[in-house]
PDB file of N, CA and C in Angstrom:
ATOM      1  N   UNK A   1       2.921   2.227   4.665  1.00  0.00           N
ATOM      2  CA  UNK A   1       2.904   1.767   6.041  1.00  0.00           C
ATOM      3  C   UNK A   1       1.579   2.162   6.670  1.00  0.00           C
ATOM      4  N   UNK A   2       1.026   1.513   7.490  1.00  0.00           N
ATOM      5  CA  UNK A   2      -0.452   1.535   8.169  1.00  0.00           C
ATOM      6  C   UNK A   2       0.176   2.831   9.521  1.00  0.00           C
ATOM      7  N   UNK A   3       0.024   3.835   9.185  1.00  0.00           N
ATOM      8  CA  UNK A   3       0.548   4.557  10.619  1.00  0.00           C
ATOM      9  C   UNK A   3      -0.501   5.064  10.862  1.00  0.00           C
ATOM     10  N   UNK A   4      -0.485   5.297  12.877  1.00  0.00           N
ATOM     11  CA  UNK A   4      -1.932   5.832  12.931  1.00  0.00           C
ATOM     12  C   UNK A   4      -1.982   7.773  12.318  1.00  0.00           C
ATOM     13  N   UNK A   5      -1.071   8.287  12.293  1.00  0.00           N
ATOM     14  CA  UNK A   5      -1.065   9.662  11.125  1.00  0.00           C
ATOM     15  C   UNK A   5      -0.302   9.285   9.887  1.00  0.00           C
ATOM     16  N   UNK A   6      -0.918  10.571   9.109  1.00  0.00           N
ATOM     17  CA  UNK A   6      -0.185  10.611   8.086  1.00  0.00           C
ATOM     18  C   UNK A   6       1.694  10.417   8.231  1.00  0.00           C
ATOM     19  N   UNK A   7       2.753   9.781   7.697  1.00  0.00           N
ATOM     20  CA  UNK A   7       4.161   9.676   7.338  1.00  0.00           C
ATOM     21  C   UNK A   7       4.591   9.170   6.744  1.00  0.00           C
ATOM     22  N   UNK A   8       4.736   8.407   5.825  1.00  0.00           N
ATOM     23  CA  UNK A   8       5.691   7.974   4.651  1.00  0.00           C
ATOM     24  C   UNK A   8       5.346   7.046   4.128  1.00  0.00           C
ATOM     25  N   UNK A   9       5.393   6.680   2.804  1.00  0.00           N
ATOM     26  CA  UNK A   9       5.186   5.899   1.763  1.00  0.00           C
ATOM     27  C   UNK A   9       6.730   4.785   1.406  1.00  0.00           C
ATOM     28  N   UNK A  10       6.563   3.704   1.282  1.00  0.00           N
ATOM     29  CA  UNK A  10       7.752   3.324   0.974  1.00  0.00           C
ATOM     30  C   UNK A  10       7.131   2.229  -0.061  1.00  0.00           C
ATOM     31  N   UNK A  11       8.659   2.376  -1.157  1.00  0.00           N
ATOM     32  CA  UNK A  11       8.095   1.222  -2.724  1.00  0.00           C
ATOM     33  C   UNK A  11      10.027   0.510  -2.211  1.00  0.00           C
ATOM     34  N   UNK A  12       9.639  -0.608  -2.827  1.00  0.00           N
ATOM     35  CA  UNK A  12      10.672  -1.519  -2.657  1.00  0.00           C
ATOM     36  C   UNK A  12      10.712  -2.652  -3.918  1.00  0.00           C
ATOM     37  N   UNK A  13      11.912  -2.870  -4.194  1.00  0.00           N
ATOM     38  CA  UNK A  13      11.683  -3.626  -5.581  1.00  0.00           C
ATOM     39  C   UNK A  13      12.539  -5.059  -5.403  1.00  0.00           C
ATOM     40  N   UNK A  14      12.168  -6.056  -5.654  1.00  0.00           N
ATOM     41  CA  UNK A  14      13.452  -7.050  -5.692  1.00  0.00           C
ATOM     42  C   UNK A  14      14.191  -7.426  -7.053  1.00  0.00           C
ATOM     43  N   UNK A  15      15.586  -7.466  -7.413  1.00  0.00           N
ATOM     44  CA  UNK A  15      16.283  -7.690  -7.902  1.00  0.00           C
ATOM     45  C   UNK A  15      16.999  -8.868  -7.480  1.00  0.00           C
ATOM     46  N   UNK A  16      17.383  -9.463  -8.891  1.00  0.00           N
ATOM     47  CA  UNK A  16      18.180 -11.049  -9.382  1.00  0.00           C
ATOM     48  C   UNK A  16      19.456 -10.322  -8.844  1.00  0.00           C
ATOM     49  N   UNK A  17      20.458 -11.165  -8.305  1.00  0.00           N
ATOM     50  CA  UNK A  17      21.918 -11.033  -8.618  1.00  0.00           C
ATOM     51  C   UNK A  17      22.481 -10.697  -9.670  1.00  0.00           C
ATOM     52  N   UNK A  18      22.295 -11.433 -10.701  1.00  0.00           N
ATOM     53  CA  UNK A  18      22.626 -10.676 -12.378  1.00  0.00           C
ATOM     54  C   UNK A  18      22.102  -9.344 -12.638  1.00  0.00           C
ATOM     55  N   UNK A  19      21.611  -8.711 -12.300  1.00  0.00           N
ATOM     56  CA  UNK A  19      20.631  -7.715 -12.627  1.00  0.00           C
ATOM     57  C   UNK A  19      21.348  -6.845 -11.715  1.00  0.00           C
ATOM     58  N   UNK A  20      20.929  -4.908 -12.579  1.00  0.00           N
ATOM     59  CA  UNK A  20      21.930  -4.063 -12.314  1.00  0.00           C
ATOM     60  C   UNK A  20      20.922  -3.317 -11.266  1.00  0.00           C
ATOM     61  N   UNK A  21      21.777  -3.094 -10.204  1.00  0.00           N
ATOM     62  CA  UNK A  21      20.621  -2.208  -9.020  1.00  0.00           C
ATOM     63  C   UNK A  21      20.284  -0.811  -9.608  1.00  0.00           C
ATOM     64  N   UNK A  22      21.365  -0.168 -10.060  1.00  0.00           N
ATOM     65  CA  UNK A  22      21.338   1.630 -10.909  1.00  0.00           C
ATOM     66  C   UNK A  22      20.060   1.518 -11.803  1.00  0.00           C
ATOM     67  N   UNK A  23      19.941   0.325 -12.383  1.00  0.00           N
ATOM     68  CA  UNK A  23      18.544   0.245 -13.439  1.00  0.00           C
ATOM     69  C   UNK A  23      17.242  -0.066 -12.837  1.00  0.00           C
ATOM     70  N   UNK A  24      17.457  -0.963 -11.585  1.00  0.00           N
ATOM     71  CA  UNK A  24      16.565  -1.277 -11.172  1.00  0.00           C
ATOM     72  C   UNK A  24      15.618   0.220 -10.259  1.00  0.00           C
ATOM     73  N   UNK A  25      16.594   0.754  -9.681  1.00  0.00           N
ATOM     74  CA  UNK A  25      16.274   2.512  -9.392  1.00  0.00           C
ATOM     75  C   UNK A  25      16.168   2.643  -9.973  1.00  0.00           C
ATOM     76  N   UNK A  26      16.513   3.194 -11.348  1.00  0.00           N
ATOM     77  CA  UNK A  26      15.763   3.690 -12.364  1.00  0.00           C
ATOM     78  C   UNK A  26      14.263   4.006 -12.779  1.00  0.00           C
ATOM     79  N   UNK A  27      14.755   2.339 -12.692  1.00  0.00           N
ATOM     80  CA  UNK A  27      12.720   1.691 -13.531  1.00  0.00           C
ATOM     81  C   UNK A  27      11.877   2.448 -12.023  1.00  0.00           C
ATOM     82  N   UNK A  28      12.073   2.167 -11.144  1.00  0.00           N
ATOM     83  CA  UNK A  28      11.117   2.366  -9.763  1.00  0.00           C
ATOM     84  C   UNK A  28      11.229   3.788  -9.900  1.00  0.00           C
ATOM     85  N   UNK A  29      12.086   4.547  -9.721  1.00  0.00           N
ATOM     86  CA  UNK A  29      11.489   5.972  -9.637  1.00  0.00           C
ATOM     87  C   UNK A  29      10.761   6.262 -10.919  1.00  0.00           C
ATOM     88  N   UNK A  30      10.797   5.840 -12.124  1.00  0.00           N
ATOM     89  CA  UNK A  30      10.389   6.335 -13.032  1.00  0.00           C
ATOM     90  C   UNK A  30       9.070   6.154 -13.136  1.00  0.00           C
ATOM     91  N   UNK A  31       8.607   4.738 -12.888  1.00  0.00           N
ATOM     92  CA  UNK A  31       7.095   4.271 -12.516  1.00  0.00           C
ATOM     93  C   UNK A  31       6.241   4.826 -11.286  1.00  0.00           C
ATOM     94  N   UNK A  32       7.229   5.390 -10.515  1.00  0.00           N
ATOM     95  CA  UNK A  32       6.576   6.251  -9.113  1.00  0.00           C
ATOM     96  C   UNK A  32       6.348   7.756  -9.924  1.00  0.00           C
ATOM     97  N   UNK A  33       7.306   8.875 -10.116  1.00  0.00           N
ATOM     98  CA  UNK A  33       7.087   9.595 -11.200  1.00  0.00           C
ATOM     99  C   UNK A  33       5.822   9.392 -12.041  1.00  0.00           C
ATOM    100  N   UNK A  34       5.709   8.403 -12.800  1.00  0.00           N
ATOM    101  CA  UNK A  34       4.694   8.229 -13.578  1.00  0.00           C
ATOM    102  C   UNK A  34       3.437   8.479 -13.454  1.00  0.00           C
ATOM    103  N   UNK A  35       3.241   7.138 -11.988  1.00  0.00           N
ATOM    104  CA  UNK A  35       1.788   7.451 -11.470  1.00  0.00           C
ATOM    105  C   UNK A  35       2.041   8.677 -10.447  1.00  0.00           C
ATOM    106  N   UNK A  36       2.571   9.248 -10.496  1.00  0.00           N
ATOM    107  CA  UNK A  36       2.151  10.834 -10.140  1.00  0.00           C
ATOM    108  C   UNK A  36       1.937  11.826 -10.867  1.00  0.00           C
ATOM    109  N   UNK A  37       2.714  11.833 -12.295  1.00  0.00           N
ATOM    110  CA  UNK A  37       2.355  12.988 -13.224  1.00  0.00           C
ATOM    111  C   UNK A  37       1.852  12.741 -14.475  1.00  0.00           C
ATOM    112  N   UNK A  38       2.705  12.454 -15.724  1.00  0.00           N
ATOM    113  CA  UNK A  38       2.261  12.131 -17.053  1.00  0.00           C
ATOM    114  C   UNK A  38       0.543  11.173 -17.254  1.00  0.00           C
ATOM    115  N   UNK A  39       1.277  10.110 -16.596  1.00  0.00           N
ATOM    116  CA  UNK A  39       0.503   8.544 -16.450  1.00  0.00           C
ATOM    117  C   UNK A  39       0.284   8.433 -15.025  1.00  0.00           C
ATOM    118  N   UNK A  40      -0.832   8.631 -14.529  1.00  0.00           N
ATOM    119  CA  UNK A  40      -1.538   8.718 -13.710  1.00  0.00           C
ATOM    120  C   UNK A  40      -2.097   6.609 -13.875  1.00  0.00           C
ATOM    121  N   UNK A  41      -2.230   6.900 -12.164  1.00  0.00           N
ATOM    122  CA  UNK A  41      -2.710   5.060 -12.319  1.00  0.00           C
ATOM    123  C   UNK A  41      -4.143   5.035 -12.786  1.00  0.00           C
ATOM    124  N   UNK A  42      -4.427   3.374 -13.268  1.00  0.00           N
ATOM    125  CA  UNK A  42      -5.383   3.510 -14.140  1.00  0.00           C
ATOM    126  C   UNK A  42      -6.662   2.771 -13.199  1.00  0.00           C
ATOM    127  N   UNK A  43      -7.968   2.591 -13.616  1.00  0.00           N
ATOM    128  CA  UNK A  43      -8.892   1.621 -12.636  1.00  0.00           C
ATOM    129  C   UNK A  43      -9.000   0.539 -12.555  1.00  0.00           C
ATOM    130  N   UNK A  44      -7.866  -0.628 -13.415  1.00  0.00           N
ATOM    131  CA  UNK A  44      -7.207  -1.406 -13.620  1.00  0.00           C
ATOM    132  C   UNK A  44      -6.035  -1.730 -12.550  1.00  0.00           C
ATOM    133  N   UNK A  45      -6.232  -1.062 -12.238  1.00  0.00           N
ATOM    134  CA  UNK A  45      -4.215  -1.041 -11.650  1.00  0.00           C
ATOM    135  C   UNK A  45      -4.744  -0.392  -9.807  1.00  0.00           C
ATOM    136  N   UNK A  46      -5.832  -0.131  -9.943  1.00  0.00           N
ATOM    137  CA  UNK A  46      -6.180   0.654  -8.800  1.00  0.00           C
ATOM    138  C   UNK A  46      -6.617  -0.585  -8.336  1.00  0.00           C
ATOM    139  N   UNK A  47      -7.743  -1.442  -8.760  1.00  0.00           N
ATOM    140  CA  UNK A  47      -8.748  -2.498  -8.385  1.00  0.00           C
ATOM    141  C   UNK A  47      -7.537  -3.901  -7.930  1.00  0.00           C
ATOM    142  N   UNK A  48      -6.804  -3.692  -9.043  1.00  0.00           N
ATOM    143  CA  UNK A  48      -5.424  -5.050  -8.678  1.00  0.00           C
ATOM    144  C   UNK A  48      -5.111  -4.671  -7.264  1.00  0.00           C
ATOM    145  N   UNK A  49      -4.324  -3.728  -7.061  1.00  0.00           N
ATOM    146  CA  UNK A  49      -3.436  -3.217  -5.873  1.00  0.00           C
ATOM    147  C   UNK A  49      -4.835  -3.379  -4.279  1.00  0.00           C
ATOM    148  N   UNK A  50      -6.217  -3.090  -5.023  1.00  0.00           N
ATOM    149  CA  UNK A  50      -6.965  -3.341  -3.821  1.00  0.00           C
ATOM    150  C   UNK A  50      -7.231  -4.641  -3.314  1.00  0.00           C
ATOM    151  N   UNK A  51      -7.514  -5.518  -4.492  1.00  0.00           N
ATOM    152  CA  UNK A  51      -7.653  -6.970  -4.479  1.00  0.00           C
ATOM    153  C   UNK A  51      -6.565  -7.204  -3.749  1.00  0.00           C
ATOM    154  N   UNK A  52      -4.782  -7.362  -4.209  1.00  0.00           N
ATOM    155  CA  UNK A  52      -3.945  -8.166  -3.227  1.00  0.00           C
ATOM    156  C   UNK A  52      -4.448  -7.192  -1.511  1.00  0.00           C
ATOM    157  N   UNK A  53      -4.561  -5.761  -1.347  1.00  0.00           N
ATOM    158  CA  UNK A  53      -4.653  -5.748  -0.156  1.00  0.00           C
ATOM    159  C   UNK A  53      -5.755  -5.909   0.884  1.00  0.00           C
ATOM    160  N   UNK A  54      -6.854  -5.954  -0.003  1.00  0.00           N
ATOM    161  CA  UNK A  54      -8.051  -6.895   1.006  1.00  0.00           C
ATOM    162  C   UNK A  54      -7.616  -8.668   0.953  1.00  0.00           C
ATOM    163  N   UNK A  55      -7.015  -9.337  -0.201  1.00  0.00           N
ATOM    164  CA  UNK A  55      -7.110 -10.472   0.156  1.00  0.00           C
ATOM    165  C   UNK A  55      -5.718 -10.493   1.326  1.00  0.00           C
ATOM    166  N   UNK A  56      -5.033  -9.454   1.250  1.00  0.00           N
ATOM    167  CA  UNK A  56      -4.393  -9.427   2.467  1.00  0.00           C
ATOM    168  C   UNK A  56      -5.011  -9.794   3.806  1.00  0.00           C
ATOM    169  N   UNK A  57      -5.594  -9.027   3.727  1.00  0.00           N
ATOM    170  CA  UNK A  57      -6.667  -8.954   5.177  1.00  0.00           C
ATOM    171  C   UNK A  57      -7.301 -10.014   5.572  1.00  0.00           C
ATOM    172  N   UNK A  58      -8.100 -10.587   4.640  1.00  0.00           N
ATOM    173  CA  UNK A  58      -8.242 -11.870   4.634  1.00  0.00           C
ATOM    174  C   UNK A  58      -7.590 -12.875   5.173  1.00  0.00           C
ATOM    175  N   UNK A  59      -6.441 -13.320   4.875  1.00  0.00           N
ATOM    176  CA  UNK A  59      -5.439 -14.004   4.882  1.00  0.00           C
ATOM    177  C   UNK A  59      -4.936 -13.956   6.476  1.00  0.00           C
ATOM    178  N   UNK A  60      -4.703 -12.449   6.803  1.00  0.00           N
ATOM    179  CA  UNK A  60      -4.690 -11.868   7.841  1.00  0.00           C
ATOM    180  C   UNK A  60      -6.093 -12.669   9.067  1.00  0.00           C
ATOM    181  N   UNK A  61      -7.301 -12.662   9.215  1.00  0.00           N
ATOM    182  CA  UNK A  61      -8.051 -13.205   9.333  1.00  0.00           C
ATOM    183  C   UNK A  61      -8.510 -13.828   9.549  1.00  0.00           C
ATOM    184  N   UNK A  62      -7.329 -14.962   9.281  1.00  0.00           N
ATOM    185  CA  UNK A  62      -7.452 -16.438   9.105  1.00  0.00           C
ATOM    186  C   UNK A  62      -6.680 -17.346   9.327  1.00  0.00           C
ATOM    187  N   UNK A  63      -5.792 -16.529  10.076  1.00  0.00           N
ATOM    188  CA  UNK A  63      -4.657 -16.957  11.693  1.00  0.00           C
ATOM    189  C   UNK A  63      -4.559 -15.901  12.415  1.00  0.00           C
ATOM    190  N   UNK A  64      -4.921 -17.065  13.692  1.00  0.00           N
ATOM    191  CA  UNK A  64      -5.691 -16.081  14.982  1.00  0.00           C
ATOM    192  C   UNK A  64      -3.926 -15.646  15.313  1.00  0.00           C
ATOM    193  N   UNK A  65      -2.583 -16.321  14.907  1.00  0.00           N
ATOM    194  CA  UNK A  65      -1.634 -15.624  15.587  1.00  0.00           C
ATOM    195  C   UNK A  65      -1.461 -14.179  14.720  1.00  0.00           C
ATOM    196  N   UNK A  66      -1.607 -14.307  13.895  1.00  0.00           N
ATOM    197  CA  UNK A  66      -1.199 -12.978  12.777  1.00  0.00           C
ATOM    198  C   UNK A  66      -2.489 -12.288  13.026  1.00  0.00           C
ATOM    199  N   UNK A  67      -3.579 -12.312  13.168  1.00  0.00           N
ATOM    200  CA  UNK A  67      -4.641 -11.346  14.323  1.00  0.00           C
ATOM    201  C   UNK A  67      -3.721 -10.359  15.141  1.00  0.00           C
ATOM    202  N   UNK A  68      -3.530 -11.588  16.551  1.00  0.00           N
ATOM    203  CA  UNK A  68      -2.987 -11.314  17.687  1.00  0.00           C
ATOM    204  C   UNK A  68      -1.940 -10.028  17.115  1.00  0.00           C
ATOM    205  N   UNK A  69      -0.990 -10.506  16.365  1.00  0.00           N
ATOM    206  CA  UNK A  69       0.167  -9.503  16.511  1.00  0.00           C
ATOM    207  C   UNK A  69      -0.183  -8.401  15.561  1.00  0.00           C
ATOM    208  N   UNK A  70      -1.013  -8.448  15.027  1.00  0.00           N
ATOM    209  CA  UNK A  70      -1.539  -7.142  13.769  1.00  0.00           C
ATOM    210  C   UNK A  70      -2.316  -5.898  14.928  1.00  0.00           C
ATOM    211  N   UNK A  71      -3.164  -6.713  15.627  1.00  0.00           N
ATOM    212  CA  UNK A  71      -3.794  -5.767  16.222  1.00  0.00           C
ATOM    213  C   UNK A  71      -3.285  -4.993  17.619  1.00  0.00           C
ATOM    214  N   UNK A  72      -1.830  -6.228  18.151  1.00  0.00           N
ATOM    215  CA  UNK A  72      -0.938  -5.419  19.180  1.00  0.00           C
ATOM    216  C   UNK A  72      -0.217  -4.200  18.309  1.00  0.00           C
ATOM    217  N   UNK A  73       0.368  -4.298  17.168  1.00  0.00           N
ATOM    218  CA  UNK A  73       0.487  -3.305  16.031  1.00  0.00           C
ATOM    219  C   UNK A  73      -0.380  -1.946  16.385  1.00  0.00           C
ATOM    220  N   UNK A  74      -1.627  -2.230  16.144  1.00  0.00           N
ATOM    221  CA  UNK A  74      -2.523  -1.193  15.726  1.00  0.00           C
ATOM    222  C   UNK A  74      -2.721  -0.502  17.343  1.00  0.00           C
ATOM    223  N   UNK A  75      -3.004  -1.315  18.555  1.00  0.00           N
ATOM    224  CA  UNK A  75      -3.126  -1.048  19.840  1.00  0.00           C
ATOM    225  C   UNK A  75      -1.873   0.237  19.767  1.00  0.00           C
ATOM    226  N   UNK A  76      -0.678  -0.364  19.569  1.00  0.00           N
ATOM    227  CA  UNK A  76       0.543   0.515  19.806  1.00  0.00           C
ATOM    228  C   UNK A  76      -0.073   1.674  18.623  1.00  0.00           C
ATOM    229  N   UNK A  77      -0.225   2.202  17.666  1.00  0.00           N
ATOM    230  CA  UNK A  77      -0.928   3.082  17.325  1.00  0.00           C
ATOM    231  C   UNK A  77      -1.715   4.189  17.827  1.00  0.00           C
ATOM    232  N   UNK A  78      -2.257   3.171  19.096  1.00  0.00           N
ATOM    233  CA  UNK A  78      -3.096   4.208  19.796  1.00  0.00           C
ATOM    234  C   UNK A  78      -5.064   3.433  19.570  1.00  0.00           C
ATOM    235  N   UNK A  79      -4.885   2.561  18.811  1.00  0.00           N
ATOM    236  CA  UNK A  79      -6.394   1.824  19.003  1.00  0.00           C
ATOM    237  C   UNK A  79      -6.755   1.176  17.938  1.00  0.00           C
ATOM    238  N   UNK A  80      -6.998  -0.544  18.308  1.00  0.00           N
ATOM    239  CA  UNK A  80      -6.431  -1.625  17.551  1.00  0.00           C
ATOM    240  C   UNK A  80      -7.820  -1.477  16.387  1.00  0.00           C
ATOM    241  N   UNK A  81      -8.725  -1.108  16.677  1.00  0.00           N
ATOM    242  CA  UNK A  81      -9.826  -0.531  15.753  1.00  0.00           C
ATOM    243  C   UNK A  81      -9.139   0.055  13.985  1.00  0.00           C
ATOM    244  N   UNK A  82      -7.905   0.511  13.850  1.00  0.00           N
ATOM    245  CA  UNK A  82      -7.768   0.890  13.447  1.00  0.00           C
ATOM    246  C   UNK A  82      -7.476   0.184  11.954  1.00  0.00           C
ATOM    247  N   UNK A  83      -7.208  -1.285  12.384  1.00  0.00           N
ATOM    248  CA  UNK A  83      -7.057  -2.741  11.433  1.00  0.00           C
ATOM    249  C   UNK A  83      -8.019  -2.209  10.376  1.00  0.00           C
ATOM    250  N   UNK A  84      -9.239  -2.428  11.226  1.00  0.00           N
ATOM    251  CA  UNK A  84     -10.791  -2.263  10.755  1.00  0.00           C
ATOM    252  C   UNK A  84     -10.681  -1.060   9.971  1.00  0.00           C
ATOM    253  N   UNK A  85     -10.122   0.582  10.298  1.00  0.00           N
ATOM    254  CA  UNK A  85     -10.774   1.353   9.458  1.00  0.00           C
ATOM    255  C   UNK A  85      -9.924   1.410   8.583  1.00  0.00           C
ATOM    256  N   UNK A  86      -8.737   1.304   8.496  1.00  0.00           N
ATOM    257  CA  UNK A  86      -7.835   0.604   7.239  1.00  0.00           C
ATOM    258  C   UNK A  86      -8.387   0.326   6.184  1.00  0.00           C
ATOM    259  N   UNK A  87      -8.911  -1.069   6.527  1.00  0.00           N
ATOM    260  CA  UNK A  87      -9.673  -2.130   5.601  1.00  0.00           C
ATOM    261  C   UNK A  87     -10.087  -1.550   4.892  1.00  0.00           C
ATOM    262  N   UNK A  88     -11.199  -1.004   5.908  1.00  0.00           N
ATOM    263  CA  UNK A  88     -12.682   0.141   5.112  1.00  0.00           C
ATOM    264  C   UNK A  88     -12.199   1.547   4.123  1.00  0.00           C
ATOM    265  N   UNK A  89     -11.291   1.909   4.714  1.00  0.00           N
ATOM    266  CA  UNK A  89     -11.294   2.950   3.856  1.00  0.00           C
ATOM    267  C   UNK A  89     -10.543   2.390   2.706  1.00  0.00           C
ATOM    268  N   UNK A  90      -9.610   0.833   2.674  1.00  0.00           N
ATOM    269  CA  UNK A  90      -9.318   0.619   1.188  1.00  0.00           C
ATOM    270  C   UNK A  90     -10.420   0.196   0.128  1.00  0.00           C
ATOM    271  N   UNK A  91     -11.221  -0.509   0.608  1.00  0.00           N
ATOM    272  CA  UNK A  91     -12.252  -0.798   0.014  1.00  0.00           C
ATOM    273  C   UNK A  91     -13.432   0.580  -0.341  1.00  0.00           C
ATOM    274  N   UNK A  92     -13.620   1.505   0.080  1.00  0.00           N
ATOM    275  CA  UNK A  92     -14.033   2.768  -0.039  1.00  0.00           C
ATOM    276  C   UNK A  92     -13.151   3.432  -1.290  1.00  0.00           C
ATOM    277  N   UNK A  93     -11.794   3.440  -1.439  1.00  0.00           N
ATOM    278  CA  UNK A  93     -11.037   4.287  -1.943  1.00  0.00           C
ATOM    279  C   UNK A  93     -11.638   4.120  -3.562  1.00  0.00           C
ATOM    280  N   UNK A  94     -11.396   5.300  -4.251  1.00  0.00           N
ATOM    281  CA  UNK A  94     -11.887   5.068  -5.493  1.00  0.00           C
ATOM    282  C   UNK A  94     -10.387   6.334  -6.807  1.00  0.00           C
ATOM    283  N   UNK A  95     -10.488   5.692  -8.089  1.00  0.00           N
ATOM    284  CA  UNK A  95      -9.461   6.085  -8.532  1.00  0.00           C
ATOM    285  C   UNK A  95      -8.803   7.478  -8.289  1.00  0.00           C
ATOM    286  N   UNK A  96     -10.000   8.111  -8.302  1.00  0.00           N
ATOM    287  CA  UNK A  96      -9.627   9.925  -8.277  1.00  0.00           C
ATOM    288  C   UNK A  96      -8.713  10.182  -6.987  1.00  0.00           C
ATOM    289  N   UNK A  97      -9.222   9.229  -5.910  1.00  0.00           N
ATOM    290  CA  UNK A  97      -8.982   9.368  -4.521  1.00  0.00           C
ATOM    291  C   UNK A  97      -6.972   9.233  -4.879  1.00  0.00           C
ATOM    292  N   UNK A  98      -7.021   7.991  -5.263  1.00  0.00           N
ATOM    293  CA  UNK A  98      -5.470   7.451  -5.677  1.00  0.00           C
ATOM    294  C   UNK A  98      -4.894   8.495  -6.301  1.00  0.00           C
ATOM    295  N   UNK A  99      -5.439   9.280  -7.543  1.00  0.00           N
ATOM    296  CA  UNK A  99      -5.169  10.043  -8.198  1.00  0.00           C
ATOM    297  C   UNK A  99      -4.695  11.256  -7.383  1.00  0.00           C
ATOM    298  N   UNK A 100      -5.415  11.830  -7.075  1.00  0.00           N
ATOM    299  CA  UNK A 100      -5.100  12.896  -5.580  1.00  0.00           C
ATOM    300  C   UNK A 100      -4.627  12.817  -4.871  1.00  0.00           C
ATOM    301  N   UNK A 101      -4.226  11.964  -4.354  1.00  0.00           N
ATOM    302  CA  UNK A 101      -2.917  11.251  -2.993  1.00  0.00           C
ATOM    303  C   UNK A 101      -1.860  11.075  -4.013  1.00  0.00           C
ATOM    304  N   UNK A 102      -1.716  10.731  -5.025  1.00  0.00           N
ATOM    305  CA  UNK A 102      -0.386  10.798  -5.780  1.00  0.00           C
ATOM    306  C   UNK A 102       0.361  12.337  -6.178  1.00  0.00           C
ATOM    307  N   UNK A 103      -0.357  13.080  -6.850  1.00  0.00           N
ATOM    308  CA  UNK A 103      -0.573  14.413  -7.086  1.00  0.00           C
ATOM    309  C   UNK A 103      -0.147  14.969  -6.035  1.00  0.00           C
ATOM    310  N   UNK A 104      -0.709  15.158  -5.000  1.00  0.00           N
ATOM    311  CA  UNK A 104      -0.493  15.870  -3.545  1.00  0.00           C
ATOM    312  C   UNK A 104       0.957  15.256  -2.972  1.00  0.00           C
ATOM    313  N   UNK A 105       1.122  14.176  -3.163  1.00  0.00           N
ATOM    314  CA  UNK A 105       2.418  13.477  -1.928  1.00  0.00           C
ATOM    315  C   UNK A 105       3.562  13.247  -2.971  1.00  0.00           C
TER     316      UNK A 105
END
């Protein structure tokens, strides 16, 4: 979540109807686990996750209504600037960084 402090991380998975939810927890904590201890994420997997969230931004960008309500978002934050340092610091972020925010949180 974009909060203006540090608070919580959230992973969310979608599941088929046929498909068992107990497994589907499973697999997700186990892959969260993962990239925190054994298997650490890779610079592969770091560069993907940045790509969808700058072309987020983008996208974002490029309807002035989804502007409008992103940056009343960020205003309520405390200062709509904050879109901007978002951005920047994803594009800044580098693996070790990921690596260390996993480790730590």
């Amino acid at each position: 979540m974009d909060l203006h402090d540090p608070g919580y991380l959230m992973f969310h998975a979608e599941v088929r109807m046929e498909q068992s939810l107990e497994e589907a927890r499973k697999t997700l904590l186990a892959t969260v686990d993962a990239a925190a201890g054994a298997s650490p994420m890779t610079a592969e997997e770091v560069e993907r996750a940045r790509g969808t969230i700058l072309k987020n931004y983008e996208l974002t960008l490029n309807n002035a209504q989804r502007v409008g309500m992103l940056l009343s978002e960020y205003i309520g934050q405390g200062d709509w600037r904050l879109f901007y340092l978002h951005r920047d610091r994803v594009r800044a972020a580098t693996v070790e960084d990921v690596r260390a925010a996993a480790a730590a949180y």
